[in-house]
C-alpha atoms as a PDB file:
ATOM      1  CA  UNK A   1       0.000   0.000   0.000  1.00  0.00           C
ATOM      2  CA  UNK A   2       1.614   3.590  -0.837  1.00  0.00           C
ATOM      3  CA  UNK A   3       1.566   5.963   1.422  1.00  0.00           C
ATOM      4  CA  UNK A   4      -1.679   8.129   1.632  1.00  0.00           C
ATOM      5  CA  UNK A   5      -3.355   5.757  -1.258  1.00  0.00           C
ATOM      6  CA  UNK A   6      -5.864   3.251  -0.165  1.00  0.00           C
ATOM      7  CA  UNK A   7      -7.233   0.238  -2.075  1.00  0.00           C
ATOM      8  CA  UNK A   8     -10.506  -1.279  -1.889  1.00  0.00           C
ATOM      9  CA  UNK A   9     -11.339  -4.372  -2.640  1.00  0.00           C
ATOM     10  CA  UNK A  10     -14.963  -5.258  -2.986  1.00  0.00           C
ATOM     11  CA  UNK A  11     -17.463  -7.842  -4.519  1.00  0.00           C
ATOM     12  CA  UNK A  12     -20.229  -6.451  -6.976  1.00  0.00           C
ATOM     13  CA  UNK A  13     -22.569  -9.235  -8.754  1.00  0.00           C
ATOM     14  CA  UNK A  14     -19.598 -11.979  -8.085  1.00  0.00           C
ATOM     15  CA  UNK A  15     -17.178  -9.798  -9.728  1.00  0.00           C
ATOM     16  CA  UNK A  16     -14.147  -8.737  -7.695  1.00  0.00           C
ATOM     17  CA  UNK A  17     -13.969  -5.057  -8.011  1.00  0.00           C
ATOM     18  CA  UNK A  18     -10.636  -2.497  -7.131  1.00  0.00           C
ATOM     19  CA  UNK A  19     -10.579   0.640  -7.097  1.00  0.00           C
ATOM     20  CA  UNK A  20      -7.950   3.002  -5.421  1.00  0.00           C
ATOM     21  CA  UNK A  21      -8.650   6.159  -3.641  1.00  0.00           C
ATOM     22  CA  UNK A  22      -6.341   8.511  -2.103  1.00  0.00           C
ATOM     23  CA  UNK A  23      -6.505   9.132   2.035  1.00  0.00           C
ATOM     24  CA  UNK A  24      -6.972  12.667   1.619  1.00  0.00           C
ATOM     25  CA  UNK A  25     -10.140  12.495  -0.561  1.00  0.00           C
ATOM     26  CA  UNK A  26     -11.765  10.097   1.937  1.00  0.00           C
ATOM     27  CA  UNK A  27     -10.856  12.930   4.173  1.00  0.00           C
ATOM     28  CA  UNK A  28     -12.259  15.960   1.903  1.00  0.00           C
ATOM     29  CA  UNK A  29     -15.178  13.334   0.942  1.00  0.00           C
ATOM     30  CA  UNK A  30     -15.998  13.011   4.472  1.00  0.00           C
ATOM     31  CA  UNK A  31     -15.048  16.956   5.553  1.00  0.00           C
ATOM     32  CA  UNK A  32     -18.348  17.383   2.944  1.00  0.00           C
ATOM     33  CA  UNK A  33     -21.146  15.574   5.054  1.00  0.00           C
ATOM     34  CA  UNK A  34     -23.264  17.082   7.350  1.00  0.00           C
ATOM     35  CA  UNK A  35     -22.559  16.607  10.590  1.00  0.00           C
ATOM     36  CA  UNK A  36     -24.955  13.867  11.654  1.00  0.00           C
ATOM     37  CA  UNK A  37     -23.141  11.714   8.638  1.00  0.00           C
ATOM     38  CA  UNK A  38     -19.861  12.559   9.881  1.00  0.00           C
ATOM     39  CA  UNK A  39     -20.559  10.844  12.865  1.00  0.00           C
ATOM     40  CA  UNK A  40     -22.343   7.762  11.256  1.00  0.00           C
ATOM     41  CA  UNK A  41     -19.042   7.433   8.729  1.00  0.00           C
ATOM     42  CA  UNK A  42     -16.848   7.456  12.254  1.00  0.00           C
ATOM     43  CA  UNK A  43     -19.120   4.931  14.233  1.00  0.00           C
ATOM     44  CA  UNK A  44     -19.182   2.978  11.154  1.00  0.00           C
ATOM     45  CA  UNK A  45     -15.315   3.025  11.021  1.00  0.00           C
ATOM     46  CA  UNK A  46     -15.176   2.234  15.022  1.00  0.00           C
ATOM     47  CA  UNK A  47     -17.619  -0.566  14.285  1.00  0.00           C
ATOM     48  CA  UNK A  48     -15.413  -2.490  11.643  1.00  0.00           C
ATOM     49  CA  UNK A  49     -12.302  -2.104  13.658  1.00  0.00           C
ATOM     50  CA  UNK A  50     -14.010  -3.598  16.736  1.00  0.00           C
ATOM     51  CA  UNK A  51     -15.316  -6.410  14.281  1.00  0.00           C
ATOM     52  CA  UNK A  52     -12.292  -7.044  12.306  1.00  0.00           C
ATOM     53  CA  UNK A  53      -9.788  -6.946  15.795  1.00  0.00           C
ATOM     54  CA  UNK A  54     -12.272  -9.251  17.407  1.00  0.00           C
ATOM     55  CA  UNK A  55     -12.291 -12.001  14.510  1.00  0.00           C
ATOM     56  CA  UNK A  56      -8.118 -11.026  14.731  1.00  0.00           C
ATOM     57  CA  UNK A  57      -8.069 -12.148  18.250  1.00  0.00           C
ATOM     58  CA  UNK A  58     -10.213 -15.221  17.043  1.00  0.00           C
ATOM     59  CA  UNK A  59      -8.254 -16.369  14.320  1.00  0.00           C
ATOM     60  CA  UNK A  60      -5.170 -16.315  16.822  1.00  0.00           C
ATOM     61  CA  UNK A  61      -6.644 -18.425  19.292  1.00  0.00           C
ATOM     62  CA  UNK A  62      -8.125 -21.455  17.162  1.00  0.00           C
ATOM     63  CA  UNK A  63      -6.207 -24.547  17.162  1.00  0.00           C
ATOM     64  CA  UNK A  64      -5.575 -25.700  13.540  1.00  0.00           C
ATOM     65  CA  UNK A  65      -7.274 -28.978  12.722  1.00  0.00           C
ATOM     66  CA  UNK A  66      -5.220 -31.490  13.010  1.00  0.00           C
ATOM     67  CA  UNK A  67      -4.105 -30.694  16.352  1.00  0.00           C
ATOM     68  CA  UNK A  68      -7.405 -31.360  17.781  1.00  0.00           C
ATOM     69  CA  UNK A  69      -7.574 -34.177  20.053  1.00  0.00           C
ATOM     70  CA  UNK A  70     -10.274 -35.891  18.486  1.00  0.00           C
ATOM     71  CA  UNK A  71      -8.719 -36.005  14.910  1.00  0.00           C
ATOM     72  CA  UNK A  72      -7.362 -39.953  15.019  1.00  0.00           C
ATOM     73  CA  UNK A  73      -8.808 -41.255  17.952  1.00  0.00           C
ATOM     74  CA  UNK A  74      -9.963 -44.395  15.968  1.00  0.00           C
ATOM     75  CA  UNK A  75      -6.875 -44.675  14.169  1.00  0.00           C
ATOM     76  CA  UNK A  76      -6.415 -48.098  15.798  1.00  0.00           C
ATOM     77  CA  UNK A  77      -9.782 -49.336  15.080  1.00  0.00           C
ATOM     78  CA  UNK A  78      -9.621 -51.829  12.700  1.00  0.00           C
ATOM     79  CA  UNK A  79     -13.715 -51.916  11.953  1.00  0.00           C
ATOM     80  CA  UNK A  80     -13.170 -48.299  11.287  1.00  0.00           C
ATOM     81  CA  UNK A  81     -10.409 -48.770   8.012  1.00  0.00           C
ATOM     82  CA  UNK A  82     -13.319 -48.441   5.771  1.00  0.00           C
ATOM     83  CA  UNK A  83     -15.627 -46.139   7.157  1.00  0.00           C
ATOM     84  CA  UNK A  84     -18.507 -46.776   4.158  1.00  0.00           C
ATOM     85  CA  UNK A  85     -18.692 -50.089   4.771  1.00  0.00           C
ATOM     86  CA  UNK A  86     -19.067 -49.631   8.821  1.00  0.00           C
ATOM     87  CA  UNK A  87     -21.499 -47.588   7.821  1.00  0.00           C
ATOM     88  CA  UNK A  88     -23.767 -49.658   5.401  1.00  0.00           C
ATOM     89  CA  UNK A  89     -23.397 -52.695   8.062  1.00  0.00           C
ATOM     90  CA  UNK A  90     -24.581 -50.672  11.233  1.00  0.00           C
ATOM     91  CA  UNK A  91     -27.427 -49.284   9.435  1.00  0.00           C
ATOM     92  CA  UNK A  92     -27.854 -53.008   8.188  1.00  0.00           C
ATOM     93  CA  UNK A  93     -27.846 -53.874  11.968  1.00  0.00           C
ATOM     94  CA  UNK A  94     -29.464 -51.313  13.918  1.00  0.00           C
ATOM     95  CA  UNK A  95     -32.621 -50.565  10.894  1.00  0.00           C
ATOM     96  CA  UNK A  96     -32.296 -53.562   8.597  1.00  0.00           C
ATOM     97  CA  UNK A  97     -31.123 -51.694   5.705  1.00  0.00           C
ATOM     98  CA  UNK A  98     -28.970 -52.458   2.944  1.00  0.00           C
ATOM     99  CA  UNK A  99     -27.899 -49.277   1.290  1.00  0.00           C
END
C-alpha cells in the first residue's frame, strides 16, 4: 500500500472489483457531510475495527485442525479402516437396511 493511497477491494454481482482512492479524498469526501453523517461514517469506522480486531483475536486463538484431540482417535480401530462399509453394516444392523 503507498503511502496516503488506499485500495478497496470489494465484490459487486460476483465480480471482484478495485478501485484506489487517495486518504486525503476520503478525508475531503468526508469533511463534505453534514454533521450527523460525519458521525455515522466514524461509528461505522469504530464498528469495523471492533469487528475485524475481534475475529483477529479469534483467528489467533483457534487450534488448527489437526491438532485437535479428536482427529485420530480411531486410528487403531480396525472396523473403522473403511468407514462406508461400517457404515452400510450398522445401518444393516441397527434398521435392517442395505444401502
Amino acid at each position: 500500500m503507498q503511502r496516503g493511497f488506499v485500495i478497496l477491494r470489494a465484490t459487486w454481482k460476483g465480480e471482484k472489483v478495485r478501485s484506489g482512492i487517495k486518504a486525503a479524498n476520503i478525508t475531503q469526501d468526508v469533511a463534505s457531510l453534514p454533521p450527523e453523517a460525519q458521525r455515522q461514517v466514524i461509528d461505522f469506522v469504530s464498528f469495523l475495527k471492533t469487528r475485524y480486531s475481534a475475529w483477529q483475536s479469534i483467528k489467533a486463538m483457534r487450534t488448527p485442525l489437526a491438532d485437535e484431540p479428536f482427529i485420530g482417535m480411531w486410528r487403531e480401530r480396525e472396523d473403522m479402516r473403511d468407514s462406508a462399509a461400517w457404515v452400510r453394516d450398522l445401518r444393516r444392523r441397527e434398521w435392517g437396511r442395505s444401502e
